[in-house]
Every structure is written in structure tokens, then in C-alpha cells.
PDB file of N, CA and C in Angstrom:
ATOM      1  N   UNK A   1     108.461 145.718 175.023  1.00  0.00           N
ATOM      2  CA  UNK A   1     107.207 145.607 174.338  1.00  0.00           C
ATOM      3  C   UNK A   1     107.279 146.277 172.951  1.00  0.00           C
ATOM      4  N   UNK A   2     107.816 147.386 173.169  1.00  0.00           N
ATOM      5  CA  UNK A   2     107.967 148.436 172.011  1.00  0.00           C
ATOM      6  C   UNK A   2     108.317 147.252 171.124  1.00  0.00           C
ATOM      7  N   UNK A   3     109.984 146.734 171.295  1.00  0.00           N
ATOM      8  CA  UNK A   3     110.698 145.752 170.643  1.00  0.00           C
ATOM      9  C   UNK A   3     109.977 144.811 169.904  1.00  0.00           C
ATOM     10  N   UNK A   4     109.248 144.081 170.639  1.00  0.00           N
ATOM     11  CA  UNK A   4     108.709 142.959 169.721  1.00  0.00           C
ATOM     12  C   UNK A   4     107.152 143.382 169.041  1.00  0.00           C
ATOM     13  N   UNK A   5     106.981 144.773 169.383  1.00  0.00           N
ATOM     14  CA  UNK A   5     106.099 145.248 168.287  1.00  0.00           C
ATOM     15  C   UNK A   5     106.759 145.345 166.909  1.00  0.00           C
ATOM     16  N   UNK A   6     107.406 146.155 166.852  1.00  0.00           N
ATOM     17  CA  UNK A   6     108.211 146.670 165.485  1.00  0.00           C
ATOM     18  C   UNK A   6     109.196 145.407 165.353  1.00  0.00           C
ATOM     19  N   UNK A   7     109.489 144.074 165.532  1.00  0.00           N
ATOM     20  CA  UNK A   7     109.781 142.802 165.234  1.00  0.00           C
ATOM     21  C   UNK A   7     108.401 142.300 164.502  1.00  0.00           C
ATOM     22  N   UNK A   8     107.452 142.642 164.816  1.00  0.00           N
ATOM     23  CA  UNK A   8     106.380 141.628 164.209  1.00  0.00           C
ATOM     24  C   UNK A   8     105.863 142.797 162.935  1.00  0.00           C
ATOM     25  N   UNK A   9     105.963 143.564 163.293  1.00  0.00           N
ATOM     26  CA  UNK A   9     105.502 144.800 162.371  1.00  0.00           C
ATOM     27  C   UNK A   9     106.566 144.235 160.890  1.00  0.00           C
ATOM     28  N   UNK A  10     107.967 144.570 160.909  1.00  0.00           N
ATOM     29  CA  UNK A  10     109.240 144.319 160.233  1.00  0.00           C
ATOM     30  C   UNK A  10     108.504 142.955 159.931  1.00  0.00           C
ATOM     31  N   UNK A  11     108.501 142.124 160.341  1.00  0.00           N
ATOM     32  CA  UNK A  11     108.591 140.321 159.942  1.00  0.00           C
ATOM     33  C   UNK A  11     106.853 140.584 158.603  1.00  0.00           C
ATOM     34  N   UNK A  12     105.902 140.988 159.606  1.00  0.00           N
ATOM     35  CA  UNK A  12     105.312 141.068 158.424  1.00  0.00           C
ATOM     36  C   UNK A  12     104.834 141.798 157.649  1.00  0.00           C
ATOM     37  N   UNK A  13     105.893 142.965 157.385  1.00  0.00           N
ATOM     38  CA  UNK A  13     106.109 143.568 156.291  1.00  0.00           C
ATOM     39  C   UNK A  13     107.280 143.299 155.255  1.00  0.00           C
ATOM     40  N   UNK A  14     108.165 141.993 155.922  1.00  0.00           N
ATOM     41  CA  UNK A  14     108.856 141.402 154.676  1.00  0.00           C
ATOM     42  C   UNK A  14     107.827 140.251 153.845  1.00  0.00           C
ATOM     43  N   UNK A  15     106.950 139.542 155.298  1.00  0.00           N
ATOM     44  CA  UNK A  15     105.932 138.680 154.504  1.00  0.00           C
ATOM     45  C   UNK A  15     105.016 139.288 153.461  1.00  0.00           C
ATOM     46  N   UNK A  16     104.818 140.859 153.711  1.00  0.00           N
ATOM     47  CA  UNK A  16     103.995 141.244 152.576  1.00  0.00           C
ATOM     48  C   UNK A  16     104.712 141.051 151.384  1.00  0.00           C
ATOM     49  N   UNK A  17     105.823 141.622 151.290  1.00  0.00           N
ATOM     50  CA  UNK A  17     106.518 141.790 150.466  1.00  0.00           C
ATOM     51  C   UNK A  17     106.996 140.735 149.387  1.00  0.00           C
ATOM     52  N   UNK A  18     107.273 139.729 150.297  1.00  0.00           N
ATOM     53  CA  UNK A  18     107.556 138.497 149.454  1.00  0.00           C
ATOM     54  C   UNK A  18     106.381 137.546 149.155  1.00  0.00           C
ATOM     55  N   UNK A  19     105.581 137.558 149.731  1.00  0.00           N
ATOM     56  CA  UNK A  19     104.258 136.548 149.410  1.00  0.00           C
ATOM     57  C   UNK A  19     102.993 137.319 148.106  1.00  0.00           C
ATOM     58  N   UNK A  20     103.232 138.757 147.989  1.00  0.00           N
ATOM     59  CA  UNK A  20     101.981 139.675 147.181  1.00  0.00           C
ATOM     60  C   UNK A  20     102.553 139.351 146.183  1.00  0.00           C
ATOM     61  N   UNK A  21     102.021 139.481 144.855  1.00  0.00           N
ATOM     62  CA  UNK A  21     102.181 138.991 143.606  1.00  0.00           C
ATOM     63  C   UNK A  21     101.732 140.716 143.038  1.00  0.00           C
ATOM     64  N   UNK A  22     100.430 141.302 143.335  1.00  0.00           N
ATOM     65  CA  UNK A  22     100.193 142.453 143.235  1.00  0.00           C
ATOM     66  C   UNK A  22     100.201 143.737 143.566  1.00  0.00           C
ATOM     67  N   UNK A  23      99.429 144.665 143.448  1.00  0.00           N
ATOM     68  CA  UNK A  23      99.409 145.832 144.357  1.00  0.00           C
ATOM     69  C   UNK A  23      98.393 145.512 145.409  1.00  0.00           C
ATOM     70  N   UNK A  24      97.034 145.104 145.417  1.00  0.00           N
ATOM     71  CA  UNK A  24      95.591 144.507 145.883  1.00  0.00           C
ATOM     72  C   UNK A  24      96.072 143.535 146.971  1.00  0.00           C
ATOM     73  N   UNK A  25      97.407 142.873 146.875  1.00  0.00           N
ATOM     74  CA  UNK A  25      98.037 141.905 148.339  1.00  0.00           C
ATOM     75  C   UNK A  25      98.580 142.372 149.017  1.00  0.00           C
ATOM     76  N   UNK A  26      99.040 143.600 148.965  1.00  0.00           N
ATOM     77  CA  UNK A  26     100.173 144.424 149.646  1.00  0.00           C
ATOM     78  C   UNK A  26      99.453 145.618 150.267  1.00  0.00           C
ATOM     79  N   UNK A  27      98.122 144.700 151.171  1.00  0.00           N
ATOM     80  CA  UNK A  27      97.269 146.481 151.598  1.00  0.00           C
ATOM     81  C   UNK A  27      97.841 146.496 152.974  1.00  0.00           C
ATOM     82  N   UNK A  28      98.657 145.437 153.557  1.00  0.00           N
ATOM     83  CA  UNK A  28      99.033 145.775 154.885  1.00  0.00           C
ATOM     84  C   UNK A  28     100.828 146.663 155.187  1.00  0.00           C
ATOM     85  N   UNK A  29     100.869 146.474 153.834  1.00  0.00           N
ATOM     86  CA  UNK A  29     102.675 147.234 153.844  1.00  0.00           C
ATOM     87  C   UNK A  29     103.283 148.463 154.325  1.00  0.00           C
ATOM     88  N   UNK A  30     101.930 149.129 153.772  1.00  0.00           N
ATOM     89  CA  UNK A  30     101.665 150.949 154.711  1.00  0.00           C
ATOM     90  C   UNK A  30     101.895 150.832 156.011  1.00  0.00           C
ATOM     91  N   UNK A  31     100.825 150.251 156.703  1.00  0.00           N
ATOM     92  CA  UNK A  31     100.429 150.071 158.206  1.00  0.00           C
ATOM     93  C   UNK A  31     101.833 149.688 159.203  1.00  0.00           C
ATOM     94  N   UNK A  32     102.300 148.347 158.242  1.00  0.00           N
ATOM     95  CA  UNK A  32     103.436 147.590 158.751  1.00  0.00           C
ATOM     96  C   UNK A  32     104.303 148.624 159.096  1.00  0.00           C
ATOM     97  N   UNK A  33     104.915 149.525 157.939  1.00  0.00           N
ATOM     98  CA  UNK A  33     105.908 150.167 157.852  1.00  0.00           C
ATOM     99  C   UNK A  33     105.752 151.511 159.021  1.00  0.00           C
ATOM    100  N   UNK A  34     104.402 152.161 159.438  1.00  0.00           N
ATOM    101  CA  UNK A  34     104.215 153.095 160.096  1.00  0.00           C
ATOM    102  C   UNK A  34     104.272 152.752 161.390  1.00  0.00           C
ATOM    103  N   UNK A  35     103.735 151.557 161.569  1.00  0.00           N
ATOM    104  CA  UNK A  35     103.724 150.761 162.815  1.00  0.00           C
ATOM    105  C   UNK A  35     105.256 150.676 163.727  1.00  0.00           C
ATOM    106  N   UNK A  36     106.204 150.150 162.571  1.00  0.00           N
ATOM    107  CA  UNK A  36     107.590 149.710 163.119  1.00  0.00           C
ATOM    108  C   UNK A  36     108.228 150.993 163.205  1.00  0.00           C
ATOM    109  N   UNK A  37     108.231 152.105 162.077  1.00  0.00           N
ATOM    110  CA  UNK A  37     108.705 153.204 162.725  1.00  0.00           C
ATOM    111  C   UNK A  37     108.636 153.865 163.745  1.00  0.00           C
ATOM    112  N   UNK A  38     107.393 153.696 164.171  1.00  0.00           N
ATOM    113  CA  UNK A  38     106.972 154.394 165.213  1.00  0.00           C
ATOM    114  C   UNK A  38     107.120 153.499 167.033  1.00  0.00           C
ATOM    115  N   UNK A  39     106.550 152.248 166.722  1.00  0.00           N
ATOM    116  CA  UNK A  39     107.925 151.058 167.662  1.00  0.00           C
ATOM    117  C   UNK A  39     109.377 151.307 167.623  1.00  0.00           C
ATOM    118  N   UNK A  40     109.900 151.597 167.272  1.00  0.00           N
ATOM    119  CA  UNK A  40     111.613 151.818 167.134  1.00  0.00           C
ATOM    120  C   UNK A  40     111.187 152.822 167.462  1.00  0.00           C
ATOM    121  N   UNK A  41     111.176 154.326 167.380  1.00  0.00           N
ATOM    122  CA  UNK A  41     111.018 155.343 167.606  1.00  0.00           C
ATOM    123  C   UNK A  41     110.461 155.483 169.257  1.00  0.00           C
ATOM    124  N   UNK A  42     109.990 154.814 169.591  1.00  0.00           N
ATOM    125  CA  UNK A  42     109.264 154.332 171.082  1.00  0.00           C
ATOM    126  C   UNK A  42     110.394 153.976 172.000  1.00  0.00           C
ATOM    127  N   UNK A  43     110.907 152.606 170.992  1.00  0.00           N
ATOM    128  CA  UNK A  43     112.308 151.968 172.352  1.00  0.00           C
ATOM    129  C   UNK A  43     113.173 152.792 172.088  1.00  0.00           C
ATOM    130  N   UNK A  44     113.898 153.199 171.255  1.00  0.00           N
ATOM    131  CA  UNK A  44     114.919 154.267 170.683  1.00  0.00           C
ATOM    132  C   UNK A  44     115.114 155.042 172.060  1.00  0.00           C
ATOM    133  N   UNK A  45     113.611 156.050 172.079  1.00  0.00           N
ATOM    134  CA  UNK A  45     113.599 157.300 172.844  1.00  0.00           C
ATOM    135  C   UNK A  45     114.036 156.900 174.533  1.00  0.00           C
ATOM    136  N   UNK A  46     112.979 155.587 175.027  1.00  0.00           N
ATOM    137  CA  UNK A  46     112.597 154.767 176.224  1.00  0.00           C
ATOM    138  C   UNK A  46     114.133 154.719 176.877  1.00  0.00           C
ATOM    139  N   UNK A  47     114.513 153.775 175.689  1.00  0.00           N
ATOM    140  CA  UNK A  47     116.270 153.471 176.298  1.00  0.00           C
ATOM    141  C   UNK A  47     117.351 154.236 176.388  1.00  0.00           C
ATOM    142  N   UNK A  48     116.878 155.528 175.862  1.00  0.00           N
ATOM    143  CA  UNK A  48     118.115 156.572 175.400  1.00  0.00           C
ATOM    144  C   UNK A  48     118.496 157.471 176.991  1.00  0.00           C
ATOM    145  N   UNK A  49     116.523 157.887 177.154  1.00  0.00           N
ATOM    146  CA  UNK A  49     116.536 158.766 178.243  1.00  0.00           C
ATOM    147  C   UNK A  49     115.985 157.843 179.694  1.00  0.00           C
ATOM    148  N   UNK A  50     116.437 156.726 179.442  1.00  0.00           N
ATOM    149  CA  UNK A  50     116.046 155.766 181.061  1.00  0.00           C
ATOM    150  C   UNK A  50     117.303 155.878 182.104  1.00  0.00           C
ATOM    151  N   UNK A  51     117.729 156.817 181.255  1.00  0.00           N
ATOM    152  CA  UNK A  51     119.606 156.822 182.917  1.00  0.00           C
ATOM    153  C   UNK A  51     119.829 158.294 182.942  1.00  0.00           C
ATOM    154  N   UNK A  52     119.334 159.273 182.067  1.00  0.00           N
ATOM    155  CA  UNK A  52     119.319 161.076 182.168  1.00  0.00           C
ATOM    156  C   UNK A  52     119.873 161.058 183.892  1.00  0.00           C
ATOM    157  N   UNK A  53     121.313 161.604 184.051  1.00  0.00           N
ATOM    158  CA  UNK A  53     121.843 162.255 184.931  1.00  0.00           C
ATOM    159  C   UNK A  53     120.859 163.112 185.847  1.00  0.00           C
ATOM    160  N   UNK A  54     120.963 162.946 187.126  1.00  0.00           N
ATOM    161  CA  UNK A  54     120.240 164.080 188.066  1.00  0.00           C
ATOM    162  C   UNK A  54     120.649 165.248 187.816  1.00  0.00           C
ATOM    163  N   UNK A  55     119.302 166.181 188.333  1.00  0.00           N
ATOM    164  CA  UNK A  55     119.377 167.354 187.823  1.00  0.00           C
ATOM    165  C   UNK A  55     120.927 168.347 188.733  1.00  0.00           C
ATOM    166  N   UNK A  56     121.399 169.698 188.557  1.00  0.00           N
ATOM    167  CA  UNK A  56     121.858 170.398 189.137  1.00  0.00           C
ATOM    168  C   UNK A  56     121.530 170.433 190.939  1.00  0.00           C
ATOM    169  N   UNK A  57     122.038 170.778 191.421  1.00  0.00           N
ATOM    170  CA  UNK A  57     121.368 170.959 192.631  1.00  0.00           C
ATOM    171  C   UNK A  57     122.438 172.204 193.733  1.00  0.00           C
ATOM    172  N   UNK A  58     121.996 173.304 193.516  1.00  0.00           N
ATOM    173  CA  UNK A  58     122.510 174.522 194.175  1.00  0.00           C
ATOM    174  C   UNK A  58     123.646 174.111 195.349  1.00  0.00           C
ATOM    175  N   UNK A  59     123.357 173.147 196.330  1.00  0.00           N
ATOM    176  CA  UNK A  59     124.276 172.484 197.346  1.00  0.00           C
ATOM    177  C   UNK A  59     125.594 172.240 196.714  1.00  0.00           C
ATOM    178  N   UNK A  60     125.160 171.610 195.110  1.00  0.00           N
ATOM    179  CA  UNK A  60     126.592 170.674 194.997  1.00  0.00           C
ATOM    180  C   UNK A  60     127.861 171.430 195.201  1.00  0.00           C
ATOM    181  N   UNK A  61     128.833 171.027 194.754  1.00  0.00           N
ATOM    182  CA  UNK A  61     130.823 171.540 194.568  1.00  0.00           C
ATOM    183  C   UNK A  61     130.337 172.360 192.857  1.00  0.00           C
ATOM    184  N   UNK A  62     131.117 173.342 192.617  1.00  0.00           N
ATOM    185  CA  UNK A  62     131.141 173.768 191.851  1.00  0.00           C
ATOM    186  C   UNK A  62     131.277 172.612 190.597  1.00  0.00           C
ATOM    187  N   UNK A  63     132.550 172.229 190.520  1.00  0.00           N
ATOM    188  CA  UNK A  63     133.184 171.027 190.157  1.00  0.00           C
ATOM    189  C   UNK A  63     132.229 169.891 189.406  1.00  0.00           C
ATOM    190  N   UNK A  64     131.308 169.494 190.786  1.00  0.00           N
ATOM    191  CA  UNK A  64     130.220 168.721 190.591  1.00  0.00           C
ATOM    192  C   UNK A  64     129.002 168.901 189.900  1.00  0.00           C
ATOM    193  N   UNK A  65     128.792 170.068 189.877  1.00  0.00           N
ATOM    194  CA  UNK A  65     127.744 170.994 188.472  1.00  0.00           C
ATOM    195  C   UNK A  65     128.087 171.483 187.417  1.00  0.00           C
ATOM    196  N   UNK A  66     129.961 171.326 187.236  1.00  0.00           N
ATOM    197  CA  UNK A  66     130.028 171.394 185.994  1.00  0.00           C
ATOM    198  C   UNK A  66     130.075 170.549 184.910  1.00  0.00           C
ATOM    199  N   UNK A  67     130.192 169.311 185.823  1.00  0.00           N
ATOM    200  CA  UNK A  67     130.163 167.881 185.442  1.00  0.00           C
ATOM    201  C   UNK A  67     129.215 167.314 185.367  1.00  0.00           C
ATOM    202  N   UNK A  68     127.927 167.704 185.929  1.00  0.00           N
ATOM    203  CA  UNK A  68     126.804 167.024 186.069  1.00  0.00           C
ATOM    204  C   UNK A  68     125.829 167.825 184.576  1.00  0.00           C
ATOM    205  N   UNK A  69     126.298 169.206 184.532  1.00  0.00           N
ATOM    206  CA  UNK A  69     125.632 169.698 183.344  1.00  0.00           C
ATOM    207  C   UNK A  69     126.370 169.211 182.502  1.00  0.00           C
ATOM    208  N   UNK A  70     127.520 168.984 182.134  1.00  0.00           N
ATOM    209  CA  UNK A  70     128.418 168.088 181.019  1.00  0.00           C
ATOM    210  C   UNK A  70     127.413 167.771 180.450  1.00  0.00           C
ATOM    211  N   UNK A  71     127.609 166.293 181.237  1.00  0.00           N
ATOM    212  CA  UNK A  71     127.011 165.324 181.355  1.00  0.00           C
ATOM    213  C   UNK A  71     125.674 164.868 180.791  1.00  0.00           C
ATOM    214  N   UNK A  72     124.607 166.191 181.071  1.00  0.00           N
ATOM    215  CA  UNK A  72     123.060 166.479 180.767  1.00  0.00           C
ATOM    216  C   UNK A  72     123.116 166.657 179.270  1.00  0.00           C
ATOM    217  N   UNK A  73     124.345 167.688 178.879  1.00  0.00           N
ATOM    218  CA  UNK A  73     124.221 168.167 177.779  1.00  0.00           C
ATOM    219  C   UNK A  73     123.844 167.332 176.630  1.00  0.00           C
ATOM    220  N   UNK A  74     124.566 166.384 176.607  1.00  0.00           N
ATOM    221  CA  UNK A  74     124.387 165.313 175.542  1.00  0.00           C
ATOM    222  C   UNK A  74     122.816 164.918 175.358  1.00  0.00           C
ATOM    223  N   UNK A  75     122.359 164.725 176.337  1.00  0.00           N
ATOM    224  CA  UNK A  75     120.697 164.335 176.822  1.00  0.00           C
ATOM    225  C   UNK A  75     120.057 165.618 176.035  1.00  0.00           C
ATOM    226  N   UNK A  76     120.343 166.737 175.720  1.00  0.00           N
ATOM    227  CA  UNK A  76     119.542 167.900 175.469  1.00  0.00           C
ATOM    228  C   UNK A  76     119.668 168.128 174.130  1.00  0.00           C
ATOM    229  N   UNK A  77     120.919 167.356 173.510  1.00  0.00           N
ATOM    230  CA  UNK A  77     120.872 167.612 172.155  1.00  0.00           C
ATOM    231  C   UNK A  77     120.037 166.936 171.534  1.00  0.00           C
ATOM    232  N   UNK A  78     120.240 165.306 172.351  1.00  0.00           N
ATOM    233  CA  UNK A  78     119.366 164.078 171.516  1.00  0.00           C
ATOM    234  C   UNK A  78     117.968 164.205 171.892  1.00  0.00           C
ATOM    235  N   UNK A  79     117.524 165.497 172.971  1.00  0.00           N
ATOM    236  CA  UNK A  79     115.905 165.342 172.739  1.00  0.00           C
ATOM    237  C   UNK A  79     115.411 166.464 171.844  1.00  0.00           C
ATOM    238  N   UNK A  80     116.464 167.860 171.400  1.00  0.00           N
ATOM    239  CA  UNK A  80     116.311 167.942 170.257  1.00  0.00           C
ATOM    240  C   UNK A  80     116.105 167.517 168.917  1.00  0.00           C
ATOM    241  N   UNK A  81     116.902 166.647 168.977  1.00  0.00           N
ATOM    242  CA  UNK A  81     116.988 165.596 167.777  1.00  0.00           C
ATOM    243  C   UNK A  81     115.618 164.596 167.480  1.00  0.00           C
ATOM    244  N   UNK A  82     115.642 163.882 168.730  1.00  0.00           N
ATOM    245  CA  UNK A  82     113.940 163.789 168.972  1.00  0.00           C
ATOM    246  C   UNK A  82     112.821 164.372 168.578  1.00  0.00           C
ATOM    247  N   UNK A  83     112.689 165.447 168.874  1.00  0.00           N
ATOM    248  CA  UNK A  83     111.432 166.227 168.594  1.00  0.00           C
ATOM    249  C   UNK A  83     111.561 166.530 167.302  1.00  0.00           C
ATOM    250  N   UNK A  84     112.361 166.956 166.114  1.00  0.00           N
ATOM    251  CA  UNK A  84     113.037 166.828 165.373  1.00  0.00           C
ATOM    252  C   UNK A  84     112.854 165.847 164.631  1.00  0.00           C
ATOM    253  N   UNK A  85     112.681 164.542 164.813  1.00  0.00           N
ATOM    254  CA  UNK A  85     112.710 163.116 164.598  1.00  0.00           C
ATOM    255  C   UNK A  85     111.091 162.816 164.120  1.00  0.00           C
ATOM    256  N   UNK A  86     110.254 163.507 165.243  1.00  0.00           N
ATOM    257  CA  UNK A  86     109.092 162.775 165.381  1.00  0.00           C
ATOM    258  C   UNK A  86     108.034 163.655 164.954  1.00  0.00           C
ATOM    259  N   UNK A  87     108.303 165.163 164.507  1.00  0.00           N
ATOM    260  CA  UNK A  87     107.808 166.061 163.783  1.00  0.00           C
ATOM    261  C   UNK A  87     107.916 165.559 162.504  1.00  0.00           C
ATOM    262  N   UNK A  88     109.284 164.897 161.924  1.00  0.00           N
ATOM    263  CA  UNK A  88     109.404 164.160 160.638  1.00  0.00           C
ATOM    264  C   UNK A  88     108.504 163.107 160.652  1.00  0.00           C
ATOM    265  N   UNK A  89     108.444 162.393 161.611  1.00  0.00           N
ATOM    266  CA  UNK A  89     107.942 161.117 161.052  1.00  0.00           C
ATOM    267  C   UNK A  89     106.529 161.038 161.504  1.00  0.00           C
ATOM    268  N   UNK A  90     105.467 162.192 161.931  1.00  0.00           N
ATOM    269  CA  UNK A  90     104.553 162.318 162.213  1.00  0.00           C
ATOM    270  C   UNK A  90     103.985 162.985 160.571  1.00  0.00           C
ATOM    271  N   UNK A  91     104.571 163.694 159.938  1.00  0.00           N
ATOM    272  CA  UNK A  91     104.336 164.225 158.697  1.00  0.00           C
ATOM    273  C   UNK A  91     104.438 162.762 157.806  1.00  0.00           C
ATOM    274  N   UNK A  92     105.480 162.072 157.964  1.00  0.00           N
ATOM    275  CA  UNK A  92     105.507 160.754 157.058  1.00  0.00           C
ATOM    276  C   UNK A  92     104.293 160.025 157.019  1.00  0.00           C
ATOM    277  N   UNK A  93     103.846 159.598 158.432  1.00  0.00           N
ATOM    278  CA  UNK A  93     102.528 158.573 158.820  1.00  0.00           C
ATOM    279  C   UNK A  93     101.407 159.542 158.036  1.00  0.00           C
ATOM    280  N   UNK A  94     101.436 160.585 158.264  1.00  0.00           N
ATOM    281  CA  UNK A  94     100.284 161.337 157.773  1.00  0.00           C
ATOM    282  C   UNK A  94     100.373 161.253 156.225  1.00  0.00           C
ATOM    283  N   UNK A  95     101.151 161.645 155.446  1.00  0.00           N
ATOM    284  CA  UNK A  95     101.414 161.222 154.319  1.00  0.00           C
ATOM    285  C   UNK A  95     101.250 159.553 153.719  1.00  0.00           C
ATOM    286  N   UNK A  96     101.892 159.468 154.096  1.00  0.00           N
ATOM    287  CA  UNK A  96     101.611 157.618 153.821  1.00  0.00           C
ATOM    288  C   UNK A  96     100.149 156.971 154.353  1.00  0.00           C
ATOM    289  N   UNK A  97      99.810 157.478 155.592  1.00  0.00           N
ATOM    290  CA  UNK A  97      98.673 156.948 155.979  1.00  0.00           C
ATOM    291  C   UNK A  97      97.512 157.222 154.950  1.00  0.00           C
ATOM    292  N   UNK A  98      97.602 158.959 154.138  1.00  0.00           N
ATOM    293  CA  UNK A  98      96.504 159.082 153.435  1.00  0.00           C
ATOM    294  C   UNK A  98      96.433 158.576 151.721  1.00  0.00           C
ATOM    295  N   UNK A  99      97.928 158.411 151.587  1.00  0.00           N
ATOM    296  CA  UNK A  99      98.039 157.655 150.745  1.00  0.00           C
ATOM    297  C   UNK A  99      97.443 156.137 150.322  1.00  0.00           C
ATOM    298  N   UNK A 100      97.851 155.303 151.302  1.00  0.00           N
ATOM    299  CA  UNK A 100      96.883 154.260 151.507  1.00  0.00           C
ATOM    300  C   UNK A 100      95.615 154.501 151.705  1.00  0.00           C
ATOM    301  N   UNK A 101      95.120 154.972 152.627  1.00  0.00           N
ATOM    302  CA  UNK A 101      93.792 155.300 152.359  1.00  0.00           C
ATOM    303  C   UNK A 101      93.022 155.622 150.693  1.00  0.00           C
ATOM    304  N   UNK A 102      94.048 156.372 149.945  1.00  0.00           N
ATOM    305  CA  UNK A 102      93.437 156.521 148.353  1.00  0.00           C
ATOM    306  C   UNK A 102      93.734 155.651 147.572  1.00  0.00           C
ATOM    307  N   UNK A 103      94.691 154.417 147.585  1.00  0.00           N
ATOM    308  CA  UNK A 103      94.923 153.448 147.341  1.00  0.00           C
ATOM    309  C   UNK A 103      93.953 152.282 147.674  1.00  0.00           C
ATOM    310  N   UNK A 104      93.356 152.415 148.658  1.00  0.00           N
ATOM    311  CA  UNK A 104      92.779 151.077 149.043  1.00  0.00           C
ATOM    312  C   UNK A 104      91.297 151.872 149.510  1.00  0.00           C
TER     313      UNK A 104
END
């Protein structure tokens, strides 16, 4: 769903782009652009963390928890990176959003 949001978002924010002649045609370009970031940013996250390794579990083999936290680790950097990600691009929408707003 995410997907073919930020597909239609993208499609018509190239249609803005190529069809406006002015600034006054191009009031949907903001929206478009905040829209699809934030769609990508949606499936991005969805598909990244839809297979996150099971947690530790005190029972396991030593062996088997050192491998299983391996494993996690990677998952812990990229939801750093995430939060990280969406602190940025929550400041962007806000920016851009009020921008348009004084624009239009």
C-alpha cells in the first residue's frame, strides 16, 4: 500500500513538474514530495524489520545466543538509523510544509 502511495505521489509530482508553466501551478509539488517521502519511509522501515530474528532466550546453547544476538545486531543499528531518519525528515515536512503554507 505504502508502495503505490509514494508511486502516485512520485508520478504526480513529475506531472507537476512538467505540465506548470508557473509558480501558482505547482501548489501540489510540496505535498507530493512530503507525501512520497514519508511512503518510502513507511515500506523502507515495514520491509526491513518484517523478518527481525527471535529474541535471546536463556534455554538456548551458548553458541546459539551468540549467533542469534549477531544476528539482531544489524536490526539495532538500522533502527537507529531510523529514528535518526525520521527525526530528519519530520523537521523537513515541518519546514516545507510551512513553507508552502506562506507560499500559497
Amino acid at each position: 500500500m505504502f508502495l503505490i502511495l509514494a508511486t502516485l505521489a512520485l508520478g504526480y509530482g513529475i506531472y507537476v513538474l512538467l505540465a506548470s508553466s508557473s509558480q501558482a501551478e505547482d501548489l501540489g509539488l510540496i505535498p507530493a514530495l512530503i507525501l512520497f517521502t514519508w511512503a518510502t519511509m513507511a515500506h523502507s522501515f515495514i520491509n526491513l524489520f518484517a523478518h527481525v530474528p527471535a529474541r535471546v532466550q536463556n534455554e538456548m546453547k551458548f553458541a546459539l545466543r551468540i549467533r542469534t544476538r549477531l544476528s539482531r545486531f544489524p536490526y539495532y543499528c538500522f533502527l537507529v538509523l531510523f529514528v535518526i531518519a525520521t527525526g530528519f525528515l519530520l523537521l523537513t515536512s515541518w519546514q516545507l510544509s510551512s513553507a508552502w503554507r506562506m507560499m500559497y
